[in-house]
C-alpha atoms as a PDB file:
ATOM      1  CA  UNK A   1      14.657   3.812  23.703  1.00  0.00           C
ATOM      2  CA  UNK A   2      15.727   0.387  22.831  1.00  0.00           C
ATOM      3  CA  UNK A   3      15.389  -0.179  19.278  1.00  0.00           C
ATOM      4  CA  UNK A   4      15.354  -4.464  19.956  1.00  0.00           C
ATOM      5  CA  UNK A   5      12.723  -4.177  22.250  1.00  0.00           C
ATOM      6  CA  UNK A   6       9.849  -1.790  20.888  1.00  0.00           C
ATOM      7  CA  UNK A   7       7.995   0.031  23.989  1.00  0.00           C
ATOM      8  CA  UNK A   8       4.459   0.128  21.909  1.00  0.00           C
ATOM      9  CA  UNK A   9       2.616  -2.023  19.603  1.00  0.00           C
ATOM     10  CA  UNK A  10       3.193   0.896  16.885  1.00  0.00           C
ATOM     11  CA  UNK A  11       6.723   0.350  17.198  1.00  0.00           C
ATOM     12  CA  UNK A  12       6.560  -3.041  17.582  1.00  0.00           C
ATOM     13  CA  UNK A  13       4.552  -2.814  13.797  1.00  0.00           C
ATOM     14  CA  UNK A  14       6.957  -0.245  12.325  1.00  0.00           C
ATOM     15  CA  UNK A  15       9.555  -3.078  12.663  1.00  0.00           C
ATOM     16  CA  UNK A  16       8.195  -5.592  11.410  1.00  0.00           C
ATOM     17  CA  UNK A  17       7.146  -3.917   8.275  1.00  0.00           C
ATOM     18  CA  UNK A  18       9.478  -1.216   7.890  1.00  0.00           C
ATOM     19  CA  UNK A  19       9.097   0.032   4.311  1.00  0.00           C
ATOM     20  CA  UNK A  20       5.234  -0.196   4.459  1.00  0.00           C
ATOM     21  CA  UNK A  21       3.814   0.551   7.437  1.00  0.00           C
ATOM     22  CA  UNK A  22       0.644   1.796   5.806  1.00  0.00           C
ATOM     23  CA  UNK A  23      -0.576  -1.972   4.883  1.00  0.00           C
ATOM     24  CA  UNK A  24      -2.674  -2.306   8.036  1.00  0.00           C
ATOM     25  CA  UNK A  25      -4.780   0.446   6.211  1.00  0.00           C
ATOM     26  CA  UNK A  26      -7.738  -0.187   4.991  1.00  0.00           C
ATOM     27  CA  UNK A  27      -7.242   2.219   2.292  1.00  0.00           C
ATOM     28  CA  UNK A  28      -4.508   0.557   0.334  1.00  0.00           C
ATOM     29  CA  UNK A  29      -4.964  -3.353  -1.320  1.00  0.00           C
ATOM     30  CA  UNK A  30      -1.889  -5.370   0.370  1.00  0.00           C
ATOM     31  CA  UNK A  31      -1.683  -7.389  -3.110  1.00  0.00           C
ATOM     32  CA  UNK A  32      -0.589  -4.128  -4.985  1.00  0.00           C
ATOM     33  CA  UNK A  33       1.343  -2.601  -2.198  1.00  0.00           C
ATOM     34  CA  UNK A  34       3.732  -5.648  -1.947  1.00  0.00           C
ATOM     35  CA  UNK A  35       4.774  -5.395  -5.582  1.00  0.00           C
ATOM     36  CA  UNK A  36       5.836  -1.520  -4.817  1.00  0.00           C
ATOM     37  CA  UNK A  37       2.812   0.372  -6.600  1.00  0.00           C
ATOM     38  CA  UNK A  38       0.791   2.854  -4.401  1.00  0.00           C
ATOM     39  CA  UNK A  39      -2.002   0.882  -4.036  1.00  0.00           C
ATOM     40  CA  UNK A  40      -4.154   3.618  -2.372  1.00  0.00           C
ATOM     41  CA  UNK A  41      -7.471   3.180  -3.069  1.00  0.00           C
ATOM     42  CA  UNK A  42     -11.012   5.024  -3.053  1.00  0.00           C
ATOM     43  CA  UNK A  43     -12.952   3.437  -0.773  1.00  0.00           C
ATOM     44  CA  UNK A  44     -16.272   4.912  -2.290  1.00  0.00           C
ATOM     45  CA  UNK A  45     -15.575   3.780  -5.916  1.00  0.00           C
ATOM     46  CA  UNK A  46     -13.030   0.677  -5.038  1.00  0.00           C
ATOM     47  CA  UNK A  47     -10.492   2.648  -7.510  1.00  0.00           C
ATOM     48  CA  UNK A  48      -6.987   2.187  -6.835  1.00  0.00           C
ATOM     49  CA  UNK A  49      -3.422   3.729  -7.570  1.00  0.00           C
ATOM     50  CA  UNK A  50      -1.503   2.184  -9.897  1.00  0.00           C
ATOM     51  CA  UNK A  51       1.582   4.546 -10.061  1.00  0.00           C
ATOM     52  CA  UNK A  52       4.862   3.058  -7.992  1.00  0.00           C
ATOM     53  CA  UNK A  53       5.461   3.655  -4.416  1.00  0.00           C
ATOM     54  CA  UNK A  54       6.081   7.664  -3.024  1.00  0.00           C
ATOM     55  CA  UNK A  55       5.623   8.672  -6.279  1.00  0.00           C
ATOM     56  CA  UNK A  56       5.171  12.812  -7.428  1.00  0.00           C
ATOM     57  CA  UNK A  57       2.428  14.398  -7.325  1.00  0.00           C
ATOM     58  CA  UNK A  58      -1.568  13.199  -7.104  1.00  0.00           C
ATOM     59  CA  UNK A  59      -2.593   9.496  -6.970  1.00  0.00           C
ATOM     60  CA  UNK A  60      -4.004   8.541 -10.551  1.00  0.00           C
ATOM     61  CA  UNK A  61      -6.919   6.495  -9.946  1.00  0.00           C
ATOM     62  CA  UNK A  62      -8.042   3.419 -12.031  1.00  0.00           C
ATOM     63  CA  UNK A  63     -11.140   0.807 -11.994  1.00  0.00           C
ATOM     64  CA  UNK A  64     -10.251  -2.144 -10.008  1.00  0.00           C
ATOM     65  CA  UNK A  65     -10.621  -4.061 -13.161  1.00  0.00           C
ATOM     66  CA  UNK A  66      -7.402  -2.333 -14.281  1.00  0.00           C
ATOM     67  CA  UNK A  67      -5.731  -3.461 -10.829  1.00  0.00           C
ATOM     68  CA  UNK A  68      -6.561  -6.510 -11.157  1.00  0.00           C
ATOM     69  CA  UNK A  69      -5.080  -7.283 -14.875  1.00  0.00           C
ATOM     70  CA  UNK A  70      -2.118  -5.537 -12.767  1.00  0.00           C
ATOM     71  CA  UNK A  71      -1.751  -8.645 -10.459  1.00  0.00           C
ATOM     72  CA  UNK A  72      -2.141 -11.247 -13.453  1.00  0.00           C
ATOM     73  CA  UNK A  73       0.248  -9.664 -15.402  1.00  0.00           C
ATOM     74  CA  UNK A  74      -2.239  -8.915 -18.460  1.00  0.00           C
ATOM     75  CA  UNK A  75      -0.986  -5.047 -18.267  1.00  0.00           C
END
């Protein structure tokens, strides 16, 4: 396989996001995930992660209140 020229559009994604593939998900908000927090969120209740990127253990949910003073730096 030729790493310059991907054979598949998942390959062709990987590349040009390589550290967060996972940001075409639905289930994680872009904003958060670009500033290297979890971002996975609970699509039922709309709460997020707030704890960094691959961290230990379970996801610690918050309201997206809380995510959102995240982004404006209020927290």
């Amino acid at each position: 396989m030729n790493a310059e020229h991907p054979t598949t559009a998942s390959e062709a994604s990987r590349q040009m996001r390589p550290g967060r593939p996972d940001l075409s998900n639905a289930n994680v908000r872009e904003d958060l995930a670009r500033t290297g927090r979890c971002a996975l969120m609970h699509l039922p209740t709309g709460r997020v992660c707030l704890l960094p990127l691959r961290h230990h253990g379970p996801c610690e949910f918050h309201r997206p209140q809380d995510a959102d003073d995240v982004m404006s730096g209020r927290n």
